[in-house]
Protein backbone atom coordinates (compact mmCIF):
# COMPACT_ATOMS: atom_id res chain seq x y z
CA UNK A 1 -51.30 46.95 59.37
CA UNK A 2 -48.15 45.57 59.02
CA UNK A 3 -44.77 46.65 58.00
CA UNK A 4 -44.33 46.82 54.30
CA UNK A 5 -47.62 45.83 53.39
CA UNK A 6 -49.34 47.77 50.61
CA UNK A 7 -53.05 46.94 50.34
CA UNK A 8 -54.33 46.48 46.41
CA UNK A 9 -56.76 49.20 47.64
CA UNK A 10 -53.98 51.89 47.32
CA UNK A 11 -52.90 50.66 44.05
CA UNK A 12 -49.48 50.86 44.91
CA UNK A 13 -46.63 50.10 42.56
CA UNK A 14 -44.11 47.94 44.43
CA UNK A 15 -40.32 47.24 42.81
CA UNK A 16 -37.51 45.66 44.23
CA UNK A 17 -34.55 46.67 43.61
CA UNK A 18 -31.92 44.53 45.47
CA UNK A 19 -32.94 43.96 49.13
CA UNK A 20 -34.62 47.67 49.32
CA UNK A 21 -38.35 47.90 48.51
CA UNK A 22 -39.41 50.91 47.52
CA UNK A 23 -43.16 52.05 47.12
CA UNK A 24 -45.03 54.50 44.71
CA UNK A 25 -48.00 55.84 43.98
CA UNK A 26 -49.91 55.40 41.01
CA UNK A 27 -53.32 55.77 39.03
CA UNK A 28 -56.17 53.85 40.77
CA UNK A 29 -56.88 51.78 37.63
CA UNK A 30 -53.47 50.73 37.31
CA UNK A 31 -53.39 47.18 38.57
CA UNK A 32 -49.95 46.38 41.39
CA UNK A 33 -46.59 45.07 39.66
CA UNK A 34 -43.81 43.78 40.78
CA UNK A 35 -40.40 44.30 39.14
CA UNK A 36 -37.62 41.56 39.78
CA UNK A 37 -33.95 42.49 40.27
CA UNK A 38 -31.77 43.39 37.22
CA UNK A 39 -31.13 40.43 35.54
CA UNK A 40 -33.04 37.98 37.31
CA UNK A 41 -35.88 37.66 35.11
CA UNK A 42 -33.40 37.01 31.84
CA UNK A 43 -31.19 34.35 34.04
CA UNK A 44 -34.84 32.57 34.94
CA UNK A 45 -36.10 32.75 31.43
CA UNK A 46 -32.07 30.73 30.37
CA UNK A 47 -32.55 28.35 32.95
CA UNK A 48 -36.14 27.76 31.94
CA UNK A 49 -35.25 27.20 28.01
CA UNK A 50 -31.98 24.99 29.36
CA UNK A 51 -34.50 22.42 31.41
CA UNK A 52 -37.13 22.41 28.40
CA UNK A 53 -33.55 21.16 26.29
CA UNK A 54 -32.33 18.66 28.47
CA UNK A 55 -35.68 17.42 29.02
CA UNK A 56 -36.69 17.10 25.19
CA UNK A 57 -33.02 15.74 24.82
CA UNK A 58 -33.46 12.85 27.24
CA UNK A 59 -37.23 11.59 25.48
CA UNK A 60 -35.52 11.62 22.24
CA UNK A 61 -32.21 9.22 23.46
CA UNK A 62 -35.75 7.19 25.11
CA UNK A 63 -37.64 7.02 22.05
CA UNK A 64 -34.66 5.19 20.21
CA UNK A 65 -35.03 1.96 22.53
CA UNK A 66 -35.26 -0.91 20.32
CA UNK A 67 -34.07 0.87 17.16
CA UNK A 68 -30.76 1.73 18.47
CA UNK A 69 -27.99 0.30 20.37
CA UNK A 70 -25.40 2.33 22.44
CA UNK A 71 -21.80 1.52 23.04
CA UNK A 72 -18.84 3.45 24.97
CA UNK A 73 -15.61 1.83 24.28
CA UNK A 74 -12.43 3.32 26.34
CA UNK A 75 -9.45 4.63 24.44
CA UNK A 76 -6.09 5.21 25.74
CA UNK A 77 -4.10 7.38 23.75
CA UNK A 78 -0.64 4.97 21.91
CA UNK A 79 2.03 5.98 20.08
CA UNK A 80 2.70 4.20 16.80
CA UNK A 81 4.66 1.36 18.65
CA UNK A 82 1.78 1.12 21.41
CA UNK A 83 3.66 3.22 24.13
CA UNK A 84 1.45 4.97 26.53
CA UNK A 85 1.00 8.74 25.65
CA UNK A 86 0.77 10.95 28.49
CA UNK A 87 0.22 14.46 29.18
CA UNK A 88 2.16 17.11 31.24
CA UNK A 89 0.79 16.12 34.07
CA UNK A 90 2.03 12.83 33.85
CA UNK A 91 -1.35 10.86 33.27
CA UNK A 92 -2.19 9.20 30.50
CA UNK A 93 -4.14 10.55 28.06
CA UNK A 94 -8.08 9.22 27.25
CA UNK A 95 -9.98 9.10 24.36
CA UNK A 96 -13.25 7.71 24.37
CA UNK A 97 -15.87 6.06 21.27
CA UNK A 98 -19.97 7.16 22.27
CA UNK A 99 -20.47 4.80 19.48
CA UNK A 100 -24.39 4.23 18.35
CA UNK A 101 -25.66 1.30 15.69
CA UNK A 102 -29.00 1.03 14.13
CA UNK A 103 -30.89 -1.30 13.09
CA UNK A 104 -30.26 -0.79 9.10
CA UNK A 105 -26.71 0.11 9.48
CA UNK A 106 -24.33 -1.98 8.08
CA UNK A 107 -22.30 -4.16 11.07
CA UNK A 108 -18.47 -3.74 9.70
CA UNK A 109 -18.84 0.35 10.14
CA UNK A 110 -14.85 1.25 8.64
CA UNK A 111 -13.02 4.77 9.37
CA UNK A 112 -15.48 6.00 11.10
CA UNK A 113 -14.36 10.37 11.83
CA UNK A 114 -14.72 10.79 15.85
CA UNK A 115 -13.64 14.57 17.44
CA UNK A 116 -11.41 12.85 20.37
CA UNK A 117 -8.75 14.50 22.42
CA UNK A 118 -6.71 11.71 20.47
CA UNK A 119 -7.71 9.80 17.41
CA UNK A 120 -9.50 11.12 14.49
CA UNK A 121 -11.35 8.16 13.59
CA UNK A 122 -12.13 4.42 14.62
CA UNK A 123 -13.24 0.98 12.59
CA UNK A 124 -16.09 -1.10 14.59
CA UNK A 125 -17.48 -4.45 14.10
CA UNK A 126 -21.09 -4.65 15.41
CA UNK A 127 -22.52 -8.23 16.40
CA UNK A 128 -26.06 -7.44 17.30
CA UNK A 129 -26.99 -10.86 18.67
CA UNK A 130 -24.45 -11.14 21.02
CA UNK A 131 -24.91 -7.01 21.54
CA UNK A 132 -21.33 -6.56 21.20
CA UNK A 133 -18.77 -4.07 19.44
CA UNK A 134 -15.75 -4.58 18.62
CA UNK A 135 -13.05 -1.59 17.79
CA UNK A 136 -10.64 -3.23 15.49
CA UNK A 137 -8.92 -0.34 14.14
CA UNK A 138 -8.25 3.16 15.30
CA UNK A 139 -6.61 6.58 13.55
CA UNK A 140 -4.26 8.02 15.67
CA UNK A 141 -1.39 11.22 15.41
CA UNK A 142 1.72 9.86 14.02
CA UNK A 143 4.41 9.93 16.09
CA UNK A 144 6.85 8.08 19.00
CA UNK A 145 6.98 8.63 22.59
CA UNK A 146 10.99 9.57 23.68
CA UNK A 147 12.00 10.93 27.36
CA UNK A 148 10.99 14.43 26.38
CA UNK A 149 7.52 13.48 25.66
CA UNK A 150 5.83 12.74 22.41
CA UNK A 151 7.43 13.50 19.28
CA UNK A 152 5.00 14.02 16.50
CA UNK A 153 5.56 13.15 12.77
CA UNK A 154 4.10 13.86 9.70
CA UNK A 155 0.95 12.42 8.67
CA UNK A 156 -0.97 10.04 10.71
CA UNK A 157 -1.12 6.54 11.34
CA UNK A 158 -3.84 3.64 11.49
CA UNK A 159 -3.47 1.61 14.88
CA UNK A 160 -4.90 -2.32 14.68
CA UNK A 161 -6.23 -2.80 18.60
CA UNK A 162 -8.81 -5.21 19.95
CA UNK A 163 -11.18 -3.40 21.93
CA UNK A 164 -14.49 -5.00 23.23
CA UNK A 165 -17.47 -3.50 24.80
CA UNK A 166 -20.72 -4.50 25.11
CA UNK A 167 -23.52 -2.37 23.65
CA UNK A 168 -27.10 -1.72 25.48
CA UNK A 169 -30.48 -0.57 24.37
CA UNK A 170 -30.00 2.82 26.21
CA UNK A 171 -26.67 4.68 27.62
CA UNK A 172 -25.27 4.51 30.93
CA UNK A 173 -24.60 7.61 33.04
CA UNK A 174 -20.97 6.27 34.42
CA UNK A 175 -19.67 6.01 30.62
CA UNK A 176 -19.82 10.01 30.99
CA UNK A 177 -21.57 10.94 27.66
CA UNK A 178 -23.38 13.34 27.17
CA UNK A 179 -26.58 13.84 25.88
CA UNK A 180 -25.34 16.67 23.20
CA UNK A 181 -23.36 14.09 22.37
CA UNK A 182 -25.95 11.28 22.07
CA UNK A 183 -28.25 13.90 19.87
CA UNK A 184 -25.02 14.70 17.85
CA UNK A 185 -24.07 10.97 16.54
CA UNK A 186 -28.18 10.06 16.39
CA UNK A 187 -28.95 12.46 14.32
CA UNK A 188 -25.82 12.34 11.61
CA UNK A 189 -26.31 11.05 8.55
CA UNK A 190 -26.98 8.23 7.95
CA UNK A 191 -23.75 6.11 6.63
CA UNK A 192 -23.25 5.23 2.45
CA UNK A 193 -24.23 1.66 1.63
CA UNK A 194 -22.69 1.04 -1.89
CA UNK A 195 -24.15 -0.71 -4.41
CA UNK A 196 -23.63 -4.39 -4.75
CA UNK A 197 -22.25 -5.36 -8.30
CA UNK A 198 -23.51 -8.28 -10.22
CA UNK A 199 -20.86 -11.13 -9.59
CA UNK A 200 -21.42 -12.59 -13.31
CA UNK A 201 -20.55 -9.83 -14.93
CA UNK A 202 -17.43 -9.84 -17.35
CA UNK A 203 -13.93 -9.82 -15.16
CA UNK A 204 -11.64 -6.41 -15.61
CA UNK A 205 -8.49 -6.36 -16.67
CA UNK A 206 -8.23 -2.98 -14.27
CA UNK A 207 -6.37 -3.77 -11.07
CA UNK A 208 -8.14 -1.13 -9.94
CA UNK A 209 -11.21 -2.09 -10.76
CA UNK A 210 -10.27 -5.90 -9.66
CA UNK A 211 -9.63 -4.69 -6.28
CA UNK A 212 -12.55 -2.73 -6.08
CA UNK A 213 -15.10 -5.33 -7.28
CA UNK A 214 -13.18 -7.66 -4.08
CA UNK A 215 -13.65 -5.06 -1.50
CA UNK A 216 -17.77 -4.63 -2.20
CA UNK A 217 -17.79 -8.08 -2.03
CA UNK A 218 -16.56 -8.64 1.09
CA UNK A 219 -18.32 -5.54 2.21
CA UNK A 220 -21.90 -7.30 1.03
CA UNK A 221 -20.56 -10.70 2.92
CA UNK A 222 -19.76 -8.85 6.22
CA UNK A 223 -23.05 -7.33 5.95
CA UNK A 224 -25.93 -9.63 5.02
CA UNK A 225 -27.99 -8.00 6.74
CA UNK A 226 -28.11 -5.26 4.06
CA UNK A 227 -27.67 -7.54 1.17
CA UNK A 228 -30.07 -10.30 2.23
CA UNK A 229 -27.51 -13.00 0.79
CA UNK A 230 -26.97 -11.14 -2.83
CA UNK A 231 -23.16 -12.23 -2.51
């Protein structure tokens, strides 16, 4: 017989406990267990549920092809006069847009919230056809950059940039997204359309309600789409 070897005869209990194996006796009708080392059995059971995650995370990105575009458009971090921010280090800092449109969405998407290390929200134009995005506008800490670094001021300020990138039918690894944040922006809700107002209806007299009756329509022209040529 060979070292260590317990036949199921004996009904031996074996359990590990670090690299020593240690063997006792037990009731013939008990069947042979094996107990793993402290904690082992907890870590396999975290690993386990993490790959069953990533794995239902990945199918679900999949299952958007064809109702869903994906975009990752670059953001330096500016100051209010477009001076390069930079960090202690000396590099500059980067912000970047994991930016997703469906296919219902309206294609001028405006102030837009994003959780960057930099700007708290961004403006996009979408053109479909061409699979492009364009990031017009961007929300960024007010502030200018002097010798000592960046000096913030109060409030916040709204940056106009030009910032193309083209958009694809599922994301790229390099663009360093990740899929947490691919589940996070698919499954937010879903962005307010307003209602388009009759154009032949009796003109205000309210500024207010002048201006307001200009920006939905050029919201319904931007988006026909939506409004199926109701302008």
């Amino acid at each position: 017989m060979n070292k260590g070897y317990v036949p199921l005869a004996a009904a031996a209990v074996c359990i590990v406990i670090g690299a020593r194996l240690l063997v006792s006796r037990s009731p013939a009708d008990n069947v042979p267990t094996e107990t793993l080392p402290p904690n082992y059995a907890a870590r396999e059971l975290d690993r386990q549920a993490a790959e069953e995650r990533r794995d239902a995370e990945a199918n679900y990105i999949k299952q958007q092809r064809g109702h869903v575009l994906f975009g990752f458009v670059p953001l330096p971090a500016v100051d209010k006069y477009g001076n390069a921010v930079h960090d202690k280090s000396g590099k500059q800092i980067m912000d970047g847009s994991c930016l997703i449109w469906k296919s219902h969405w309206v294609t001028n998407n405006t102030d837009v919230p994003m959780d960057g290390n930099w700007y708290a929200a961004t403006s996009f134009r979408v053109n479909p056809q061409r699979g492009l995005v364009q990031v017009y506008e961007l929300k960024a800490p007010n502030g200018v950059v002097t010798e000592d670094g960046f000096q913030r001021e109060p409030g916040s300020v709204i940056l106009r940039v030009n910032l193309v990138a083209q958009l694809e039918d599922q994301p790229k690894p390099e663009w360093g997204c990740s899929n947490e944040t691919w589940i996070s922006v698919l499954t937010a809700e879903d962005r307010y359309i307003p209602p388009v107002m009759p154009w032949g209806m009796p003109n205000s007299n309210d500024p207010y309600m002048q201006k307001y009756h200009e920006r939905q329509k050029q919201n319904c022209q931007a988006n026909p789409q939506i409004y199926h040529g109701r302008c």
